[in-house]
C-alpha atoms as a PDB file:
ATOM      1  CA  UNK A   1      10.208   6.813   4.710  1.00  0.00           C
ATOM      2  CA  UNK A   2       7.958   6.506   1.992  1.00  0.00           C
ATOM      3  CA  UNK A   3       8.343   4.846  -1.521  1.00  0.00           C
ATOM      4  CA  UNK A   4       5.756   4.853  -4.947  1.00  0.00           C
ATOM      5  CA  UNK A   5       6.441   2.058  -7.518  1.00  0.00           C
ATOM      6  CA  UNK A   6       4.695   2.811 -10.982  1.00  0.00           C
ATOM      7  CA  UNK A   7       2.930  -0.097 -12.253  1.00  0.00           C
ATOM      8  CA  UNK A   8       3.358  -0.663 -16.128  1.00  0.00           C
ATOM      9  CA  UNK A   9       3.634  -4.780 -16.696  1.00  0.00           C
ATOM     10  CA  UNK A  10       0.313  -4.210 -18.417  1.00  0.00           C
ATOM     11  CA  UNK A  11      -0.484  -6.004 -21.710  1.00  0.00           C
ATOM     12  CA  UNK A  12      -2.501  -3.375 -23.005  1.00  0.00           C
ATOM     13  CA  UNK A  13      -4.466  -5.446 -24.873  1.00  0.00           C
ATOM     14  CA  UNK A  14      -7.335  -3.107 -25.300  1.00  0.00           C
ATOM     15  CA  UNK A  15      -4.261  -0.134 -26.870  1.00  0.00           C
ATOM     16  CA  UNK A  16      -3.033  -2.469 -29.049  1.00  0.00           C
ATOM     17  CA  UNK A  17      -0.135  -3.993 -26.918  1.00  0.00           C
ATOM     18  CA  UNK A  18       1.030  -0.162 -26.937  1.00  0.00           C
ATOM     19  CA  UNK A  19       3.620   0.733 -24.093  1.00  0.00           C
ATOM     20  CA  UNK A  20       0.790   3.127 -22.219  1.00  0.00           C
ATOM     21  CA  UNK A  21       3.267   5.097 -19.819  1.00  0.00           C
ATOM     22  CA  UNK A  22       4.883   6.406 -23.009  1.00  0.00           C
ATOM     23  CA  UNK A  23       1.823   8.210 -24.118  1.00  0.00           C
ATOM     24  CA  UNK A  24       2.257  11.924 -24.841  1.00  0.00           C
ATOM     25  CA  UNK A  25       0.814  14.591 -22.959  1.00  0.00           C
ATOM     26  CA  UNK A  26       2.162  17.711 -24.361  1.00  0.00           C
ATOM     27  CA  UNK A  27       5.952  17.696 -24.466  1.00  0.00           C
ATOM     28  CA  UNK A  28       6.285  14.716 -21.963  1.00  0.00           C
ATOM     29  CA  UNK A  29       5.347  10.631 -21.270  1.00  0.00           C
ATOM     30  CA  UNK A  30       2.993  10.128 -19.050  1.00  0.00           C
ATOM     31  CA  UNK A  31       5.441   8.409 -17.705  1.00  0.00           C
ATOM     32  CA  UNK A  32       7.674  11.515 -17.263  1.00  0.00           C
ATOM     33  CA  UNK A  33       5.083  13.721 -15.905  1.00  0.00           C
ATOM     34  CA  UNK A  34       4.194  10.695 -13.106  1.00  0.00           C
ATOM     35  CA  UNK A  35       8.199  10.571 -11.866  1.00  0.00           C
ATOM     36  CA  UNK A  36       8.367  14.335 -11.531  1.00  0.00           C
ATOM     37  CA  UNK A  37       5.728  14.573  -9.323  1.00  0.00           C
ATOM     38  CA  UNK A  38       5.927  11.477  -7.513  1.00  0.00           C
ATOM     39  CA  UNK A  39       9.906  12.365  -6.838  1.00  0.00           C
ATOM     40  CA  UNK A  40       8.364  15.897  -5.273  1.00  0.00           C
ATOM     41  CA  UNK A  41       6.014  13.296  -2.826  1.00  0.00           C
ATOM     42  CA  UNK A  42       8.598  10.250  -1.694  1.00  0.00           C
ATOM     43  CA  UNK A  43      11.740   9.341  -0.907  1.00  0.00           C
ATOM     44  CA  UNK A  44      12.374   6.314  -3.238  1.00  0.00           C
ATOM     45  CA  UNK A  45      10.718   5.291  -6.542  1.00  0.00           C
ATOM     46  CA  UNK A  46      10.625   2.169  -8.322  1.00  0.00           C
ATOM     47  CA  UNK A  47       9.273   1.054 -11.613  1.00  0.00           C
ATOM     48  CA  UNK A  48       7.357  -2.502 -11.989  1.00  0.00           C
ATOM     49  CA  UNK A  49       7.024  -4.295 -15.516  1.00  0.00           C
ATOM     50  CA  UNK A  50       7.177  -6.962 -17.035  1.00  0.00           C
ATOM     51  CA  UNK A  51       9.186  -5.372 -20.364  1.00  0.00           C
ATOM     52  CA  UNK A  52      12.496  -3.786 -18.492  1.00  0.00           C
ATOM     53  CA  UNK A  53      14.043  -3.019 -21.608  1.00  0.00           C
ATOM     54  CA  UNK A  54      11.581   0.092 -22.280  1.00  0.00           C
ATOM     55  CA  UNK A  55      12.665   1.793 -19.023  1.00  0.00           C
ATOM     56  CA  UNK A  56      16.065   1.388 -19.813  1.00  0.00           C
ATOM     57  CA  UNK A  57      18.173   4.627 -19.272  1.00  0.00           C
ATOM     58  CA  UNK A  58      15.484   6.067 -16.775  1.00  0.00           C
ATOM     59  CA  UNK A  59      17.400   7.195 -13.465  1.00  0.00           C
ATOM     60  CA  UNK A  60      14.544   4.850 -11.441  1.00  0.00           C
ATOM     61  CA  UNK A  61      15.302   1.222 -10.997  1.00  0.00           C
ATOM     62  CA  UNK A  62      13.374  -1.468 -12.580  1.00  0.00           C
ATOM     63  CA  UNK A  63      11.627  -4.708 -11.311  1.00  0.00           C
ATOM     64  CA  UNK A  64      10.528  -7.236 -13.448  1.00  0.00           C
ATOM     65  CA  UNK A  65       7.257  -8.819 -11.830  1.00  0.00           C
ATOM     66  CA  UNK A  66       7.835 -11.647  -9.439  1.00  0.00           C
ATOM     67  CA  UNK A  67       4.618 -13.232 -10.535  1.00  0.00           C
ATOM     68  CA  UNK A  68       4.295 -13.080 -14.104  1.00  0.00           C
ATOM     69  CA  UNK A  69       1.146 -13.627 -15.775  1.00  0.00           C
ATOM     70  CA  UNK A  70      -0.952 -12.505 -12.336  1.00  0.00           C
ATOM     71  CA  UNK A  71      -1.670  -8.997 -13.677  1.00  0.00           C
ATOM     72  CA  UNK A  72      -2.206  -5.951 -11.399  1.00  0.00           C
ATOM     73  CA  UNK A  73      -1.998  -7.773  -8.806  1.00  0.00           C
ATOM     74  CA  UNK A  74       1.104  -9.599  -9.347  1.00  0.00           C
ATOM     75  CA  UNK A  75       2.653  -6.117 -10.065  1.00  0.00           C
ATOM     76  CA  UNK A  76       1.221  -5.124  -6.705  1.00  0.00           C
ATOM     77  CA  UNK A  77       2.980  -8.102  -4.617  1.00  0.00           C
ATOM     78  CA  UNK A  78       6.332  -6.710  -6.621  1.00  0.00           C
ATOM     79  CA  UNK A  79       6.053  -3.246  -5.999  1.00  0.00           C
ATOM     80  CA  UNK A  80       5.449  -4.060  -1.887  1.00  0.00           C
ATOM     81  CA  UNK A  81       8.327  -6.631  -1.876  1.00  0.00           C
ATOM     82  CA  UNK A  82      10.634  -4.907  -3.546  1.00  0.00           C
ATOM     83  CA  UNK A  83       9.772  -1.560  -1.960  1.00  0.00           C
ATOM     84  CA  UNK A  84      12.455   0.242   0.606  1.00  0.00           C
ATOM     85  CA  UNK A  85      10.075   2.100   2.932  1.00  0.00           C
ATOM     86  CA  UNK A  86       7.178   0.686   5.140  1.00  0.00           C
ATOM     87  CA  UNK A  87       4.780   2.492   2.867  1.00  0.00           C
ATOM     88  CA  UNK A  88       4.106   3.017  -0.828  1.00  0.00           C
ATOM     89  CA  UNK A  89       2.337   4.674  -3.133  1.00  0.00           C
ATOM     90  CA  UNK A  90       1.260   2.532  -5.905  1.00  0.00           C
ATOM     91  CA  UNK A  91       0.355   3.958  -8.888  1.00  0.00           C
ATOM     92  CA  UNK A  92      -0.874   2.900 -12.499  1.00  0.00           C
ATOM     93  CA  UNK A  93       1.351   3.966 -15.561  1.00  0.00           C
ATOM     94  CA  UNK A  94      -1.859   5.540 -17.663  1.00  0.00           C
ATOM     95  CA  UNK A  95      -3.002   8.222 -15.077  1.00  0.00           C
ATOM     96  CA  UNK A  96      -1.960  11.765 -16.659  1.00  0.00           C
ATOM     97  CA  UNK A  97      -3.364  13.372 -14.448  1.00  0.00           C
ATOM     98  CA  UNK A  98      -2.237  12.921 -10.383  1.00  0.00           C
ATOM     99  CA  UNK A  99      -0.944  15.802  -8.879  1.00  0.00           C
ATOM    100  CA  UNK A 100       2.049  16.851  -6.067  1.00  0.00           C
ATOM    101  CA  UNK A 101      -0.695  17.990  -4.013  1.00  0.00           C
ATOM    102  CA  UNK A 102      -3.228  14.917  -4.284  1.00  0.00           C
ATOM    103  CA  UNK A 103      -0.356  12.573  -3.536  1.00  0.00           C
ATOM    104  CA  UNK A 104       0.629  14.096  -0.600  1.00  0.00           C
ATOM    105  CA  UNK A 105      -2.969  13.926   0.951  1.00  0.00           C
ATOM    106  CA  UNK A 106      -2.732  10.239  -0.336  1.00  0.00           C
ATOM    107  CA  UNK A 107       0.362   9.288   1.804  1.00  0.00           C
ATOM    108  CA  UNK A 108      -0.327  11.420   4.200  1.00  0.00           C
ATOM    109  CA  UNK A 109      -3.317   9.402   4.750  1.00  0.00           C
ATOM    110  CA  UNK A 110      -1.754   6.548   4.527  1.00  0.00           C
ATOM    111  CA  UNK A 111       0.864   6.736   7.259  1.00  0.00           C
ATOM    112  CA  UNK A 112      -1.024   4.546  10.404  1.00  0.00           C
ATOM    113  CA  UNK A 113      -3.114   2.134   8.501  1.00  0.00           C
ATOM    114  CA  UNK A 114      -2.106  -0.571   5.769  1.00  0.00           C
ATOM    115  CA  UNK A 115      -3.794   0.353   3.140  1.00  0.00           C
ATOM    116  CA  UNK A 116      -5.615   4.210   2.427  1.00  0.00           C
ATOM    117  CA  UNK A 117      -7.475   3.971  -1.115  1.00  0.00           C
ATOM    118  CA  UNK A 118      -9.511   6.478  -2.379  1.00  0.00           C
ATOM    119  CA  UNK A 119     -13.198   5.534  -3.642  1.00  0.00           C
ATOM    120  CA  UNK A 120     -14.757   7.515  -6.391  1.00  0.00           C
ATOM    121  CA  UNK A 121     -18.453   7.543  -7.292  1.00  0.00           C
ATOM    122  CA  UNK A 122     -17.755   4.489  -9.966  1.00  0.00           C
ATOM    123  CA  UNK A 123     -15.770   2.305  -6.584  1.00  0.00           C
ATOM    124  CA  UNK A 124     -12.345   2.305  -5.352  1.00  0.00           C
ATOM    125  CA  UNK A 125      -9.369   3.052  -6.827  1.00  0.00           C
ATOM    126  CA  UNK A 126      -6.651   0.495  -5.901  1.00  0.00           C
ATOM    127  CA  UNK A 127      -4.227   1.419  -8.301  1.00  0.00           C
ATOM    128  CA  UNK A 128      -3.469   4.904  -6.856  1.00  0.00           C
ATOM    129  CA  UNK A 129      -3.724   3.893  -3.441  1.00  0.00           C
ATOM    130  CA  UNK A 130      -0.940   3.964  -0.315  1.00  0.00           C
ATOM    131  CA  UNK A 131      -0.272   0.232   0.907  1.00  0.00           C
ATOM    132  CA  UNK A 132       1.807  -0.997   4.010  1.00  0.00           C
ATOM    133  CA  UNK A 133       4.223  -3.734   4.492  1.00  0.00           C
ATOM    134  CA  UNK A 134       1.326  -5.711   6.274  1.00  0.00           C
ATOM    135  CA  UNK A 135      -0.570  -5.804   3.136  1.00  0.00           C
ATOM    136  CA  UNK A 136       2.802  -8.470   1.632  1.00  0.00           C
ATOM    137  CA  UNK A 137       0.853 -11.779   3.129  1.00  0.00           C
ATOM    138  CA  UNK A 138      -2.668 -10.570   2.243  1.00  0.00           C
ATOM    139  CA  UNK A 139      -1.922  -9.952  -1.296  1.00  0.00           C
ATOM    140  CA  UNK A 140       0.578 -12.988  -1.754  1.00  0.00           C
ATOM    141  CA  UNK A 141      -2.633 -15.303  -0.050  1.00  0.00           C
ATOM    142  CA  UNK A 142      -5.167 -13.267  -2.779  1.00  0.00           C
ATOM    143  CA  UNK A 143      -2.073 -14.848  -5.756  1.00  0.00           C
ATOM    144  CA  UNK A 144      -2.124 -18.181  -4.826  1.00  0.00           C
ATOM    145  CA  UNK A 145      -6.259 -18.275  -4.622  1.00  0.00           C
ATOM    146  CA  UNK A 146      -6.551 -17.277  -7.610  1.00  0.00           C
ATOM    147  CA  UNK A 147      -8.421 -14.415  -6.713  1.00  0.00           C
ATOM    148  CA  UNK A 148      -6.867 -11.258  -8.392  1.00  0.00           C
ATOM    149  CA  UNK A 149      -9.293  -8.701  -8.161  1.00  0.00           C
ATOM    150  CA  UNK A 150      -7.325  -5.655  -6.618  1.00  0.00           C
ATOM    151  CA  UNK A 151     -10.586  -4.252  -4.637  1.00  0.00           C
ATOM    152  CA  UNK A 152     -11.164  -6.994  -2.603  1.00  0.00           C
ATOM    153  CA  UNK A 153      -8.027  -6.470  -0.412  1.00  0.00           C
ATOM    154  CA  UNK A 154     -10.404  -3.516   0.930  1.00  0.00           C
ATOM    155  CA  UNK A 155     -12.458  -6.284   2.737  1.00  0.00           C
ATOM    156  CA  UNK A 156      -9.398  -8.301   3.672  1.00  0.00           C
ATOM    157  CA  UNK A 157      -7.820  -8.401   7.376  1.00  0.00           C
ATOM    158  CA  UNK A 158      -6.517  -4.828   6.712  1.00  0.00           C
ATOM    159  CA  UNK A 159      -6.654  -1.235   8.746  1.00  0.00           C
ATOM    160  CA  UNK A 160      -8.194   0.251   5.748  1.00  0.00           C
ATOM    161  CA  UNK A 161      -8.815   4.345   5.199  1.00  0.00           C
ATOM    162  CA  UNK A 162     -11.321   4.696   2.355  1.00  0.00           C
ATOM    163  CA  UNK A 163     -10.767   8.471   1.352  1.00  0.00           C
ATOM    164  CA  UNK A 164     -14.376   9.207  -0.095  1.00  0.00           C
ATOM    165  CA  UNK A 165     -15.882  11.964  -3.022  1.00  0.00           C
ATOM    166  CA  UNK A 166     -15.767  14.802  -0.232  1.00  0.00           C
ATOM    167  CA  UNK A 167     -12.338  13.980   0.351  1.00  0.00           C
ATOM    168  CA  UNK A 168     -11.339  14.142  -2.675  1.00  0.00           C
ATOM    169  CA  UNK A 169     -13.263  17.021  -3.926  1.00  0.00           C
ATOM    170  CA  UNK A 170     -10.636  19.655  -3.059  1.00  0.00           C
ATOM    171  CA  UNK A 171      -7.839  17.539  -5.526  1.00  0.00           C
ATOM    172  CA  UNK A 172     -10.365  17.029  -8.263  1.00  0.00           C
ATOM    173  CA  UNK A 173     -12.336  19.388  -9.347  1.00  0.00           C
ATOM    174  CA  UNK A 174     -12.289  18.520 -13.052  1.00  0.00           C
ATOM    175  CA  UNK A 175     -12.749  15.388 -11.857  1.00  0.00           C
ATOM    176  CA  UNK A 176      -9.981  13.954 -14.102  1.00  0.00           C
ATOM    177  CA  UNK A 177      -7.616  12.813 -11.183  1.00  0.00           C
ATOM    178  CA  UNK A 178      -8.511   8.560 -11.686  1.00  0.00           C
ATOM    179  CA  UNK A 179      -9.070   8.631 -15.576  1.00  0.00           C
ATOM    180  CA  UNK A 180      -6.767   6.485 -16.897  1.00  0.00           C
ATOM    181  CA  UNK A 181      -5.750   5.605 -20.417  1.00  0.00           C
ATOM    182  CA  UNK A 182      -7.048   1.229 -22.064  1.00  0.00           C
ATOM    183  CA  UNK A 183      -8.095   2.466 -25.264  1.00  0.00           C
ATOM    184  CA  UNK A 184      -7.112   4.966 -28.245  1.00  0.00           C
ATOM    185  CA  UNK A 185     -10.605   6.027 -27.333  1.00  0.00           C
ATOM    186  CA  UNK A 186     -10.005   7.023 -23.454  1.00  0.00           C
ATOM    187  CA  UNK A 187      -6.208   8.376 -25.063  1.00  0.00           C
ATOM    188  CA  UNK A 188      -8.038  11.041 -27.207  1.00  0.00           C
ATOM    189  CA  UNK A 189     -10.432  12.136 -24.598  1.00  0.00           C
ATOM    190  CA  UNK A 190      -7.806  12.387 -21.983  1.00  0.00           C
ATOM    191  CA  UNK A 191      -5.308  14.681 -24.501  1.00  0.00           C
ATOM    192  CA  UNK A 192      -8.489  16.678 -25.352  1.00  0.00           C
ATOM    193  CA  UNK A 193      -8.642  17.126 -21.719  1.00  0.00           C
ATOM    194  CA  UNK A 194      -5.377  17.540 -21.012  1.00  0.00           C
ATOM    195  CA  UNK A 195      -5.344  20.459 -23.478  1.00  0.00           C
ATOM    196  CA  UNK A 196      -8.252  22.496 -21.972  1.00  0.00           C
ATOM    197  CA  UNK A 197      -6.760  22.572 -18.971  1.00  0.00           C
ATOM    198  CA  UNK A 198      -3.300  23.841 -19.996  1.00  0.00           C
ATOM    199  CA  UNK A 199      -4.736  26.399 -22.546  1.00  0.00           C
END
C-alpha cells in the first residue's frame, strides 16, 4: 500500500499569505490537478495544513499539522504519522506540473528504501519525494534540534535512493516537473508555461 499527503500549511509569505494550492491552471486548482493524478498513483491520500477550513468539502481528509510553527518539516512529520501505508509520496501544494507517469517512477522507486528523492541540477527535491515509516524518528529527532532543513534527512541514518538528472530526463523534458509556485512572479511564469504546453 502506498499513500501521498499534499503539503499546503505554508504561510506563503512571499504570495502574499495567498492559499497557493488554489492557484489556477486553466480550468482547475493546482490543487485539483495534483489529487487527480496522485489518486491514478496511490491508494490513500491525505491533505496536511495548517488552515483546514479551505479544504473543506474536498473528498480527501484533512490533518492539521502536529507541529505547528515547524514549517515543511513539521508538515512532513504529519503527513508520515498520520499516513495509512508504509510509504508515501509527499508532495508540495504549488507544483502544477507532476505527472501520473513521473509519480509512478517516484514510488516505484521508493518501495525498498526509506526515503527515494529526486535531485535536480539546482539539489534535491524533498518535497516531491517517497518517504518510509522509518523516516518517523529521524524527522521527529531533526524537530526537536531545531534543525528543519528538509535536505539534510538525505545524510541522516536513512537507505536513501537519490534519482539523478538522467533519471529524470525521460519525465521532464520541459524541465518544468519541480517548478513550484512562492511568488506572483514564479505564478506568471508557470501559467505562461502551462499555456505553451497545452496550446
Amino acid at each position: 500500500m502506498t499513500a501521498a499527503a499534499i503539503l499546503a500549511g505554508g504561510r506563503a509569505t512571499r504570495f502574499d499569505g495567498r492559499d497557493k494550492s488554489a492557484l489556477a491552471f486553466g480550468a482547475e486548482r493546482v490543487l485539483d490537478r495534483q489529487i487527480a493524478v496522485l489518486r491514478q498513483v496511490v491508494d490513500a491520500l491525505l491533505i496536511v495544513t495548517n488552515r483546514p477550513e479551505r479544504y473543506d468539502g474536498l473528498d480527501v481528509p484533512v490533518v492539521t499539522d502536529a507541529v505547528p510553527g515547524a514549517g515543511a518539516l513539521g508538515g512532513l512529520y504529519t503527513a508520515l504519522v498520520a499516513s495509512p501505508a508504509p510509504q508515501t509520496l509527499v508532495v508540495a501544494c504549488d507544483m502544477p506540473f507532476l505527472t501520473v507517469p513521473f509519480l509512478r517512477f517516484l514510488a516505484d522507486a521508493g518501495r525498498d528504501v526509506d526515503l527515494a528523492i529526486p535531485r535536480t541540477a539546482a539539489g534535491y527535491e524533498p518535497l516531491c519525494a517517497s518517504y518510509a515509516r522509518a523516516c518517523v524518528g529521524p524527522v521527529h529527532a531533526r524537530l526537536e534540534a531545531g534543525r528543519f532543513k528538509l535536505a539534510d534527512l538525505v545524510t541522516a541514518d536513512l537507505r536513501v535512493r537519490a534519482l539523478g538528472p538522467e533519471a529524470l530526463a525521460p519525465f521532464d523534458p520541459d524541465r518544468t516537473l519541480f517548478i513550484n509556485v512562492n511568488t506572483p512572479d514564479d505564478y506568471a511564469r508557470a501559467v505562461d508555461k502551462f499555456s505553451r504546453q497545452n496550446r
